[in-house]
PDB file of N, CA and C in Angstrom:
ATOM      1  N   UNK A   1       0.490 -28.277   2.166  1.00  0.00           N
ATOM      2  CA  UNK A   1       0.538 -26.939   1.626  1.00  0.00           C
ATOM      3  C   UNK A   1       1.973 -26.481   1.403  1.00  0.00           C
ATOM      4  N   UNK A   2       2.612 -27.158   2.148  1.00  0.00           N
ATOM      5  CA  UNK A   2       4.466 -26.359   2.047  1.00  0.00           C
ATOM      6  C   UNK A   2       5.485 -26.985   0.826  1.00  0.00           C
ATOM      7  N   UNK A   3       5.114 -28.373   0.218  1.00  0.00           N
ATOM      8  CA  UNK A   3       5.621 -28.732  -0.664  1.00  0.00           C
ATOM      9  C   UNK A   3       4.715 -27.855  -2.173  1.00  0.00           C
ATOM     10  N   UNK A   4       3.276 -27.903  -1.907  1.00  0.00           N
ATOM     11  CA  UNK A   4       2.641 -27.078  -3.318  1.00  0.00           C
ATOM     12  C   UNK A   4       2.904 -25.677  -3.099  1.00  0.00           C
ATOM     13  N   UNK A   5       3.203 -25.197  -2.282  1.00  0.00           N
ATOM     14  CA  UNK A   5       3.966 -23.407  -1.903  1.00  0.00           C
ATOM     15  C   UNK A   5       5.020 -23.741  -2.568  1.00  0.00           C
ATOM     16  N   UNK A   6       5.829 -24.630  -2.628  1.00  0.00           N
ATOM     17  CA  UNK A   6       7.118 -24.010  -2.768  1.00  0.00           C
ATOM     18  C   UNK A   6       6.996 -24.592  -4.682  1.00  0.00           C
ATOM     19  N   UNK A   7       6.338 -25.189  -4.781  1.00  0.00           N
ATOM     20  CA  UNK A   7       6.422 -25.540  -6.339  1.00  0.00           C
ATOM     21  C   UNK A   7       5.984 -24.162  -6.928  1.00  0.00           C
ATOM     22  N   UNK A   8       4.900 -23.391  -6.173  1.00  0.00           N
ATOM     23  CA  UNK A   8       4.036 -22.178  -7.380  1.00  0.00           C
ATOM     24  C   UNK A   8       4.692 -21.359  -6.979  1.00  0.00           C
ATOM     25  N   UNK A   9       5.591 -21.381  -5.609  1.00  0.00           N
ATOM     26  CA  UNK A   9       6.768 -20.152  -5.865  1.00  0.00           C
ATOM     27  C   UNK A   9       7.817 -20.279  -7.060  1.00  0.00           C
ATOM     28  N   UNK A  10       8.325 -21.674  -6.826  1.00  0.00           N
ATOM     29  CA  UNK A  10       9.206 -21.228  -8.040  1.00  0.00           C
ATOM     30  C   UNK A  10       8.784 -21.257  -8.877  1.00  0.00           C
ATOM     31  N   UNK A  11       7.533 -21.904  -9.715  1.00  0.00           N
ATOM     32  CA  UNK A  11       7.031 -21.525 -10.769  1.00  0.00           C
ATOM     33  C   UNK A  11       6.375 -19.797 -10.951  1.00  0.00           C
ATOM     34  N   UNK A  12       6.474 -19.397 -10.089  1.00  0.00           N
ATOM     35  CA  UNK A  12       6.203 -17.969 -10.599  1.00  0.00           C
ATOM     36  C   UNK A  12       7.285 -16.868 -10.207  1.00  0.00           C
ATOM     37  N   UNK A  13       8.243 -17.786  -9.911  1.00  0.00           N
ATOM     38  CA  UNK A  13       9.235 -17.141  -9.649  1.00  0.00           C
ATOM     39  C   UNK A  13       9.714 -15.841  -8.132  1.00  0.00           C
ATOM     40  N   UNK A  14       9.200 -16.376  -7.747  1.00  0.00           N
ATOM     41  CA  UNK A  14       8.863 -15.688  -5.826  1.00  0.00           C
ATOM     42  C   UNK A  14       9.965 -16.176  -5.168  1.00  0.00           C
ATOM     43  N   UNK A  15      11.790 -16.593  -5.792  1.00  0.00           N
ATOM     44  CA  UNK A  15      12.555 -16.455  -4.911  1.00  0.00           C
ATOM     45  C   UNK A  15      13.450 -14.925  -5.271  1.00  0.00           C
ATOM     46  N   UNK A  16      14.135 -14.888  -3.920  1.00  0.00           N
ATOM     47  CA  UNK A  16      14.827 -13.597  -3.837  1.00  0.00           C
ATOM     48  C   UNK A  16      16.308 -13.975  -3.112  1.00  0.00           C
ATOM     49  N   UNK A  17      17.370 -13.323  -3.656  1.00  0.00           N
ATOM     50  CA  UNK A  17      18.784 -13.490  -3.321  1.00  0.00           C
ATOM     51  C   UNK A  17      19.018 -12.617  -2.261  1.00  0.00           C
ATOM     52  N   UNK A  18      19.327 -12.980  -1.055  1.00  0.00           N
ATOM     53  CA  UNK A  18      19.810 -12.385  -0.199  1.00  0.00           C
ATOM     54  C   UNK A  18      20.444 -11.197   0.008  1.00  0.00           C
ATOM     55  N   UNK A  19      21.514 -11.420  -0.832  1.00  0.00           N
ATOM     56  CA  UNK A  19      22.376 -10.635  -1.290  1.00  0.00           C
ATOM     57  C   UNK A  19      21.891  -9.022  -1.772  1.00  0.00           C
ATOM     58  N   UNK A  20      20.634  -9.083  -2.312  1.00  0.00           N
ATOM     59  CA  UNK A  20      20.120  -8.038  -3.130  1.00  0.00           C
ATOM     60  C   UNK A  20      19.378  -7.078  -2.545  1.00  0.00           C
ATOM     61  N   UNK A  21      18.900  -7.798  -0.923  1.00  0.00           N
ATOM     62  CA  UNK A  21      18.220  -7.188  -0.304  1.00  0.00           C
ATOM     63  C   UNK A  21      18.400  -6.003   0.389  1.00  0.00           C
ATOM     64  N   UNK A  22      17.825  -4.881   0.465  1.00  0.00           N
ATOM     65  CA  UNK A  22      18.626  -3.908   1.579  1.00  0.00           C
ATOM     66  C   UNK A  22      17.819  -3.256   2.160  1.00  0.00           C
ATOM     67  N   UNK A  23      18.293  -3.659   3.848  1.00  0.00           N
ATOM     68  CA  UNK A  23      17.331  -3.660   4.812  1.00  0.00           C
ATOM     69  C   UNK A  23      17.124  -2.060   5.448  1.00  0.00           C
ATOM     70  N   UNK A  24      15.901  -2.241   5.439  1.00  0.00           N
ATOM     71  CA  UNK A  24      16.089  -0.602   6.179  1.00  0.00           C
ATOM     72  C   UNK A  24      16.045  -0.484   7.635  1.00  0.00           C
ATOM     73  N   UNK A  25      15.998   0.731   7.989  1.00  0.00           N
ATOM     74  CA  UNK A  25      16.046   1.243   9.608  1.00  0.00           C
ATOM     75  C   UNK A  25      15.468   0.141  10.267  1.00  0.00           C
ATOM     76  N   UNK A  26      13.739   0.016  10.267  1.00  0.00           N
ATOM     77  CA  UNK A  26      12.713  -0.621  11.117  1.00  0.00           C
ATOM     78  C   UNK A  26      13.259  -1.999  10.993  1.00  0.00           C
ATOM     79  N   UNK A  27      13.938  -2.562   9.469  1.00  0.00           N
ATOM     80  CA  UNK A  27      14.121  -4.194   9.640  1.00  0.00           C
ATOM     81  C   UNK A  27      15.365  -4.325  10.864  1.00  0.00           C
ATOM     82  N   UNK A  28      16.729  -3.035  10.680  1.00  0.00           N
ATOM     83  CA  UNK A  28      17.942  -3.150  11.236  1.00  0.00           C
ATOM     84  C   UNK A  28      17.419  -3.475  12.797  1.00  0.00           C
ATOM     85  N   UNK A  29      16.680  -2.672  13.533  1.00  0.00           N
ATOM     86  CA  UNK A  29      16.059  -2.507  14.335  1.00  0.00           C
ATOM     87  C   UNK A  29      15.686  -3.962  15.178  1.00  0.00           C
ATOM     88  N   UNK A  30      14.901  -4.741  14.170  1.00  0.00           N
ATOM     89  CA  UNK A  30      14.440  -5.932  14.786  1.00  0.00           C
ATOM     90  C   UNK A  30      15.355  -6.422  14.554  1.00  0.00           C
ATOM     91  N   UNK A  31      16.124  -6.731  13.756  1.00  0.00           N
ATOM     92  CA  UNK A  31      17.583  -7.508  13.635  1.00  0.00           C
ATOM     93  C   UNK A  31      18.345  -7.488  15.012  1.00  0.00           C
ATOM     94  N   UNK A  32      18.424  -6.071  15.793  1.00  0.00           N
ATOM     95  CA  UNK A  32      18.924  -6.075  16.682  1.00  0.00           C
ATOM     96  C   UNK A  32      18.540  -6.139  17.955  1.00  0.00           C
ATOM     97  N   UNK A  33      17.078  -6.823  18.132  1.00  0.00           N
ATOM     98  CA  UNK A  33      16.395  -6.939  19.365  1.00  0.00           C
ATOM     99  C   UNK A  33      16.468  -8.778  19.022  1.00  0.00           C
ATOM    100  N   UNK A  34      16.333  -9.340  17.749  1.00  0.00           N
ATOM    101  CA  UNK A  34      16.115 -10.835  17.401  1.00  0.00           C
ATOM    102  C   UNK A  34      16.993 -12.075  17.303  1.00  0.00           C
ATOM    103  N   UNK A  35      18.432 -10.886  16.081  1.00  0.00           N
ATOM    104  CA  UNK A  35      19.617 -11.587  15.471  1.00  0.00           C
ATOM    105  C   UNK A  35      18.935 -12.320  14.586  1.00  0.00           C
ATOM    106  N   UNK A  36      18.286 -12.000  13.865  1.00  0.00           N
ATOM    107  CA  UNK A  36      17.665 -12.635  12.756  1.00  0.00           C
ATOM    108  C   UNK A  36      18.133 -11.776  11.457  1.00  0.00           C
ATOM    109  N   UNK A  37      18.811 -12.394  10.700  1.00  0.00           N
ATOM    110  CA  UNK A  37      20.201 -11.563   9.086  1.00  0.00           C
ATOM    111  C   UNK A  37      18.508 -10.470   9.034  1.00  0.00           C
ATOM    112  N   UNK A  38      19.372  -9.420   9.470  1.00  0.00           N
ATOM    113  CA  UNK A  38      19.002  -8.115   8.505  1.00  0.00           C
ATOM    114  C   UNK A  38      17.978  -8.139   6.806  1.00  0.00           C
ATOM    115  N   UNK A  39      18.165  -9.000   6.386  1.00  0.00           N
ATOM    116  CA  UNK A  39      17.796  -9.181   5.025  1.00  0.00           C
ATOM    117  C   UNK A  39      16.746 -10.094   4.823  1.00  0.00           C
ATOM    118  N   UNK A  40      16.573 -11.283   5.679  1.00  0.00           N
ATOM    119  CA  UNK A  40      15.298 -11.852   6.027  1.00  0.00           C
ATOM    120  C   UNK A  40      14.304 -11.060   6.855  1.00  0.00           C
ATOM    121  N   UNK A  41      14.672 -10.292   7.616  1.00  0.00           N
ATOM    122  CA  UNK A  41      14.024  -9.295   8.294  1.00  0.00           C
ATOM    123  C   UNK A  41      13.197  -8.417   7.685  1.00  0.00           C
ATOM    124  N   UNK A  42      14.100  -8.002   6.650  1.00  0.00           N
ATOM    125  CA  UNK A  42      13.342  -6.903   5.424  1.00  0.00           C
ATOM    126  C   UNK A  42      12.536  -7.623   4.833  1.00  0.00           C
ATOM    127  N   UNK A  43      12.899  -8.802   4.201  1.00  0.00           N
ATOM    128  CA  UNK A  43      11.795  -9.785   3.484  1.00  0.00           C
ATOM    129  C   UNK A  43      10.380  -9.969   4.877  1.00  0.00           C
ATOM    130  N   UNK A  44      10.736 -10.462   5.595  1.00  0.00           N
ATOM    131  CA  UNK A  44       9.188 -10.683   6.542  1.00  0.00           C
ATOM    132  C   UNK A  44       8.552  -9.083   6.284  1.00  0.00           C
ATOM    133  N   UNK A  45       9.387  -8.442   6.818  1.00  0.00           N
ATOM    134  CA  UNK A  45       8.369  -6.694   6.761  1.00  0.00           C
ATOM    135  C   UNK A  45       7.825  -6.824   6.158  1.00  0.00           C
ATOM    136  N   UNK A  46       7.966  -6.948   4.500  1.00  0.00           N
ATOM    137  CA  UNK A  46       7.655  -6.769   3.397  1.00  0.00           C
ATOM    138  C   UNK A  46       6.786  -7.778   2.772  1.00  0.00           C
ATOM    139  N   UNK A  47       6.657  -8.841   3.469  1.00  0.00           N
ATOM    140  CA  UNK A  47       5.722  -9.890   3.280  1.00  0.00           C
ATOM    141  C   UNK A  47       4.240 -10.166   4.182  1.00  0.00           C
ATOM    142  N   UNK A  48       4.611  -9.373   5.157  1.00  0.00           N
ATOM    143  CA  UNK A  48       3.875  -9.146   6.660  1.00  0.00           C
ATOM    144  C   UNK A  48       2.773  -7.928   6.523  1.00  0.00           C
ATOM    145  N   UNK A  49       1.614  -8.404   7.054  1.00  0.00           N
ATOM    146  CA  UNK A  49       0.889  -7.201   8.049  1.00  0.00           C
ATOM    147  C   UNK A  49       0.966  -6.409   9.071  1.00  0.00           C
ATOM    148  N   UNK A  50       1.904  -7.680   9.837  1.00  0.00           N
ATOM    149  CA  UNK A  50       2.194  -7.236  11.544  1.00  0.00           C
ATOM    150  C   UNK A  50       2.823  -8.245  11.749  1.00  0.00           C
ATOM    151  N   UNK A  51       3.877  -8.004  12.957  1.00  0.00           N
ATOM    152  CA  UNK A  51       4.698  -8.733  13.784  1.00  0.00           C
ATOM    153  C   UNK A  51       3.749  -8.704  15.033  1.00  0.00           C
ATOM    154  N   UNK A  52       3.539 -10.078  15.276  1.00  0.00           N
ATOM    155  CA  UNK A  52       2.918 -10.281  16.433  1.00  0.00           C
ATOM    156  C   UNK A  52       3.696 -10.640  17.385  1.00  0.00           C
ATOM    157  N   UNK A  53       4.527 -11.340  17.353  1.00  0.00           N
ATOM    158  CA  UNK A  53       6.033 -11.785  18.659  1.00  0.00           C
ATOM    159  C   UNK A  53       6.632 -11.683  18.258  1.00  0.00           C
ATOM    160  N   UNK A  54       8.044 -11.368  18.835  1.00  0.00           N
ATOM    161  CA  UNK A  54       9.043 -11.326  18.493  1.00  0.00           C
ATOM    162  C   UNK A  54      10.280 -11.678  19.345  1.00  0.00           C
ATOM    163  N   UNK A  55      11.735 -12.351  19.640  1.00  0.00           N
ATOM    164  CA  UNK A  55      12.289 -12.650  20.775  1.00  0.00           C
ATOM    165  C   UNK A  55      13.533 -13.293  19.919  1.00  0.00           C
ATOM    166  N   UNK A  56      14.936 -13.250  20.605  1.00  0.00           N
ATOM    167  CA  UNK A  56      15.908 -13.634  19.604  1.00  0.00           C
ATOM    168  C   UNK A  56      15.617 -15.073  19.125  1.00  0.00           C
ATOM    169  N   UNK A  57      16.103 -14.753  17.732  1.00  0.00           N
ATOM    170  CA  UNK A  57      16.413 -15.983  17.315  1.00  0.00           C
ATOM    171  C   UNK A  57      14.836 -16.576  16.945  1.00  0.00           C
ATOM    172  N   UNK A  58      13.309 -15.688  16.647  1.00  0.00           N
ATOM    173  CA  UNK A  58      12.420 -16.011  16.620  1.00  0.00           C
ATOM    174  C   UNK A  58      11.378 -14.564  15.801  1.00  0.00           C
ATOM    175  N   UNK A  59      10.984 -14.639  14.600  1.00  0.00           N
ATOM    176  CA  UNK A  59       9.831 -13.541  14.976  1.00  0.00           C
ATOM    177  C   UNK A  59       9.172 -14.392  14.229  1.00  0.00           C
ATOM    178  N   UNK A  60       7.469 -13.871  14.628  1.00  0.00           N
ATOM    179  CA  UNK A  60       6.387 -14.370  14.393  1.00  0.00           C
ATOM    180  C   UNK A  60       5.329 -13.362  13.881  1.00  0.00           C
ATOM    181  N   UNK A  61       5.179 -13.212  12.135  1.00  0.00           N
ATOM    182  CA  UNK A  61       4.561 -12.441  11.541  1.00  0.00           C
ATOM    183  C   UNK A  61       3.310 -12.749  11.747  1.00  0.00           C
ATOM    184  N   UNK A  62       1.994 -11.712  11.149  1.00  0.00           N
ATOM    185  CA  UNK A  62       0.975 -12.470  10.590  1.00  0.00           C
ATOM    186  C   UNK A  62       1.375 -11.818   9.098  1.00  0.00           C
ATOM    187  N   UNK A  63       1.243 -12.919   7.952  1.00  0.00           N
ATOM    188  CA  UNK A  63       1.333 -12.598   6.061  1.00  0.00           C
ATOM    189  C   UNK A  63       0.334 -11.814   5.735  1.00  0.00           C
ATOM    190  N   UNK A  64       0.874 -11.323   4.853  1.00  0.00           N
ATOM    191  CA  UNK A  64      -0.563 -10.608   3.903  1.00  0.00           C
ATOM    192  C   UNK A  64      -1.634 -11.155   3.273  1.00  0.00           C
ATOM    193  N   UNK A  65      -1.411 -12.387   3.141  1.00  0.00           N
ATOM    194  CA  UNK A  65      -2.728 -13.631   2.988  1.00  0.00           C
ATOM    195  C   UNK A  65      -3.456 -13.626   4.426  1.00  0.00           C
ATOM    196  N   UNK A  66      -3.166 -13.305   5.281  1.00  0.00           N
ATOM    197  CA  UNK A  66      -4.011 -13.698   6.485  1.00  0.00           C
ATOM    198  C   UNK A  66      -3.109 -14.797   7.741  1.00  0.00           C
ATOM    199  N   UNK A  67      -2.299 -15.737   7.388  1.00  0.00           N
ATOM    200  CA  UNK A  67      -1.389 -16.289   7.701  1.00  0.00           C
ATOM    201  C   UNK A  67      -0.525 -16.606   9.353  1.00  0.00           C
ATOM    202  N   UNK A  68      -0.797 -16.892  10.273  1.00  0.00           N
ATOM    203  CA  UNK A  68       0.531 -16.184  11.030  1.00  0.00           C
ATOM    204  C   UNK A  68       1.148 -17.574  11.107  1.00  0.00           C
ATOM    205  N   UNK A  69       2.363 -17.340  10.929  1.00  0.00           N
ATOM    206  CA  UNK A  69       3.217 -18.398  10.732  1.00  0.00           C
ATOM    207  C   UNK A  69       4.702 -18.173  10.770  1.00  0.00           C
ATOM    208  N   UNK A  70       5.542 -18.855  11.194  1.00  0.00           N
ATOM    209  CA  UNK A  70       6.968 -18.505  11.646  1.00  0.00           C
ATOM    210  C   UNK A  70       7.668 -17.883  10.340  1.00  0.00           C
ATOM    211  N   UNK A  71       7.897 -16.841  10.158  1.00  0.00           N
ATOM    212  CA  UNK A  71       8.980 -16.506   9.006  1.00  0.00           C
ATOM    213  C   UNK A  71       8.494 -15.795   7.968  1.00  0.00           C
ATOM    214  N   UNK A  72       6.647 -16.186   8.261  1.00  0.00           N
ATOM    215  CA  UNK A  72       6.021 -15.660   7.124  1.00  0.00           C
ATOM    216  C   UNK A  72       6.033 -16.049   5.876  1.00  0.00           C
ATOM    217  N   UNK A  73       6.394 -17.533   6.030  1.00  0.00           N
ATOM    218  CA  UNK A  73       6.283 -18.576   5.033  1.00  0.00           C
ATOM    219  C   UNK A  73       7.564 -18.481   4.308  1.00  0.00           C
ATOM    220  N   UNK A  74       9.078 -17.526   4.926  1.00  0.00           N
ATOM    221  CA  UNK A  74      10.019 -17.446   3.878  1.00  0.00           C
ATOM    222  C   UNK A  74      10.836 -18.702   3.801  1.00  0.00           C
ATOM    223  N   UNK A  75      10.899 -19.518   2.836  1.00  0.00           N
ATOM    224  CA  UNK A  75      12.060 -20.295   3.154  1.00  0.00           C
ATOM    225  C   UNK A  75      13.337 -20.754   2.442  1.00  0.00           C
ATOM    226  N   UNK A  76      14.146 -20.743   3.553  1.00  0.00           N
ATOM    227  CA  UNK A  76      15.436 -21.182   2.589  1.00  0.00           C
ATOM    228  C   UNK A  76      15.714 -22.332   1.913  1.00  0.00           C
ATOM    229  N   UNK A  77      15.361 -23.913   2.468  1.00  0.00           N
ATOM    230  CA  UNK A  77      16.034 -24.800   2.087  1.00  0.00           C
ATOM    231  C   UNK A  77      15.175 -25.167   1.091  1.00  0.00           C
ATOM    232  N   UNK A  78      16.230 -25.950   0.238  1.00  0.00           N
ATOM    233  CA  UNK A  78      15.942 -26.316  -1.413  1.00  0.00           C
ATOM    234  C   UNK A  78      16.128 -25.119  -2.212  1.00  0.00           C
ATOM    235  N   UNK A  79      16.296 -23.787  -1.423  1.00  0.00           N
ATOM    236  CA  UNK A  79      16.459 -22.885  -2.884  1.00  0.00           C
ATOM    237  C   UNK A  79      17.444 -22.495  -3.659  1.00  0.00           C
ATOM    238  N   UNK A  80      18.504 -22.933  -3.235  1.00  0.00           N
ATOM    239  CA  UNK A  80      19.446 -23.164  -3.893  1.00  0.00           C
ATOM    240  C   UNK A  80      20.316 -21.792  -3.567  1.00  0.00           C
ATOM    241  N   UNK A  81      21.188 -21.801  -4.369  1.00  0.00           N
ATOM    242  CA  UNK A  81      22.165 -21.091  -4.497  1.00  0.00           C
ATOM    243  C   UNK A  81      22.290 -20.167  -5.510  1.00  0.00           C
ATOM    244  N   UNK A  82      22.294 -19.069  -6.267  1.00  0.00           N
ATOM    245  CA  UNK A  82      22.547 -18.246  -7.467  1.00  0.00           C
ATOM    246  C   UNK A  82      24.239 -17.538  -7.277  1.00  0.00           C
ATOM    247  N   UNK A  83      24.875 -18.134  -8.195  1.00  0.00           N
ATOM    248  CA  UNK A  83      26.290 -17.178  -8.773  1.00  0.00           C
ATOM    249  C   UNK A  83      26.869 -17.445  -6.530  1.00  0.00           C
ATOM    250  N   UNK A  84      26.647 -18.747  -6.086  1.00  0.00           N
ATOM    251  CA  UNK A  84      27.174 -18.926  -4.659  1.00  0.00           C
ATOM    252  C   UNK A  84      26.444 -17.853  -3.787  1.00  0.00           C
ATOM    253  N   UNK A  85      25.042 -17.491  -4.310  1.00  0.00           N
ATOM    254  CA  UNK A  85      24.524 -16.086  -3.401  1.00  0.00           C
ATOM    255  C   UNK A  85      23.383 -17.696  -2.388  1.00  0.00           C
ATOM    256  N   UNK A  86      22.790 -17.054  -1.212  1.00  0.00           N
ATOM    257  CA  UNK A  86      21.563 -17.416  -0.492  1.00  0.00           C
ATOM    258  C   UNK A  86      20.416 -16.863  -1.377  1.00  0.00           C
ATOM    259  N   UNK A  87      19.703 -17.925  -1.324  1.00  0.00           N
ATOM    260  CA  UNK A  87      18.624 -17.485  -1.725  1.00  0.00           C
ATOM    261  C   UNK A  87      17.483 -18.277  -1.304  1.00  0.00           C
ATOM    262  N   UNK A  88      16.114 -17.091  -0.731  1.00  0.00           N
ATOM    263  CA  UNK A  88      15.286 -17.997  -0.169  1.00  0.00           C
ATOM    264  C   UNK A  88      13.952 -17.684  -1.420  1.00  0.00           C
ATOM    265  N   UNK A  89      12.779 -19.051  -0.685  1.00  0.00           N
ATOM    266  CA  UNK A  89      11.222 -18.674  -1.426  1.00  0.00           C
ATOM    267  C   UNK A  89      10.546 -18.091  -0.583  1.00  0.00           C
ATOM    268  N   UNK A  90       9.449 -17.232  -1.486  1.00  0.00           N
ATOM    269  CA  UNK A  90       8.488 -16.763  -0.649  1.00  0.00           C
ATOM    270  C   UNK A  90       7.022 -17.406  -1.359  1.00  0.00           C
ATOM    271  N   UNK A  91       6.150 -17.127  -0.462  1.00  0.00           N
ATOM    272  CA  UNK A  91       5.195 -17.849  -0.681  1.00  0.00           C
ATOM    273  C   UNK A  91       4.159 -17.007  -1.708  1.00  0.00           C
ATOM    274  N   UNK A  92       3.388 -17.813  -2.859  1.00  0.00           N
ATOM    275  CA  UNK A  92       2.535 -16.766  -3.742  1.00  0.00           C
ATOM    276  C   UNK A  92       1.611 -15.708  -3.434  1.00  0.00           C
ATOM    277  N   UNK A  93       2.125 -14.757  -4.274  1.00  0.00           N
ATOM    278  CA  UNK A  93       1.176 -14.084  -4.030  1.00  0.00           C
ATOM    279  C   UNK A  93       0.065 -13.801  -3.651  1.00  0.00           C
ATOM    280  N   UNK A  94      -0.961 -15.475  -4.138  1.00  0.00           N
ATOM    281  CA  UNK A  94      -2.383 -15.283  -4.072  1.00  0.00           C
ATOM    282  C   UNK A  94      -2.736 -16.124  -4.413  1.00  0.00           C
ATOM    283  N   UNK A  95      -2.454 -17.102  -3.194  1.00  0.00           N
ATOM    284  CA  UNK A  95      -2.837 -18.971  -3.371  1.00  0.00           C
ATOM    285  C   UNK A  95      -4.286 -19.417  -3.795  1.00  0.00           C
ATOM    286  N   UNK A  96      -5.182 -18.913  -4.194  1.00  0.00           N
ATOM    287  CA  UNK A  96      -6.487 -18.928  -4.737  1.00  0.00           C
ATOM    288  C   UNK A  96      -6.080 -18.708  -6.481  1.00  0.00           C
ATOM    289  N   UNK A  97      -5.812 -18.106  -6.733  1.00  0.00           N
ATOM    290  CA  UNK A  97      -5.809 -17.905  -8.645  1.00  0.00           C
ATOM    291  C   UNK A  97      -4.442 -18.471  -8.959  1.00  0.00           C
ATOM    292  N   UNK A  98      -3.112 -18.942  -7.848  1.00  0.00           N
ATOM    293  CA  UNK A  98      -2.524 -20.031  -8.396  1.00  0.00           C
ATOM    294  C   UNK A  98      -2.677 -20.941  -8.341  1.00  0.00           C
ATOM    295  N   UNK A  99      -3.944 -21.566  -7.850  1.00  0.00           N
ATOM    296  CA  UNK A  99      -4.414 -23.108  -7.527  1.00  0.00           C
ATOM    297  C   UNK A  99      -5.086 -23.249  -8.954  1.00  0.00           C
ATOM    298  N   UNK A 100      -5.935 -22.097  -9.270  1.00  0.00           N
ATOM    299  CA  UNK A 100      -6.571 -22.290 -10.775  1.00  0.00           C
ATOM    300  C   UNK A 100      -6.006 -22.704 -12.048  1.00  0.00           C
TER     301      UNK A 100
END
């Protein structure tokens, strides 16, 4: 599932530059109970139902697909780089009508 996630992300275009992100209060918050970048933080919120654990250097969402899984399926490696920015994938929207 994690190599065909990351193909229908980038085919539908579901990465996001780090850089662009801006985290609010509740993400700063866990940032500072976790040490997990502020900006991945905002991305899980925002990808998430609920934080079910959490502990530095660790949180553990459940996704808005149903999901619970470390990161909430965000990931960085292979996504390259834009203009030298980070940039990670997120997982599709709605792995049922992109399988179709």
């Amino acid at each position: 599932m994690v190599i065909a996630s990351k193909v229908v992300s980038r085919a539908e275009e579901r990465s996001v530059k780090l850089h662009e992100v801006k985290p609010s209060p509740k993400a700063q918050d866990l940032t500072d109970k976790t040490r997990v970048s502020s900006e991945t933080v905002q991305l899980l919120l925002g990808e998430s139902s609920a934080i079910i654990r959490s502990r530095p250097g660790l949180i553990i969402p459940r996704h808005s697909l149903g999901f619970v899984l470390c990161q909430s399926g965000i990931d960085p490696s292979n996504s390259g780089r834009s203009d030298g920015k980070a940039q990670v994938s997120l997982l599709p929207l709605d792995r049922e009508v992109s399988a179709c």
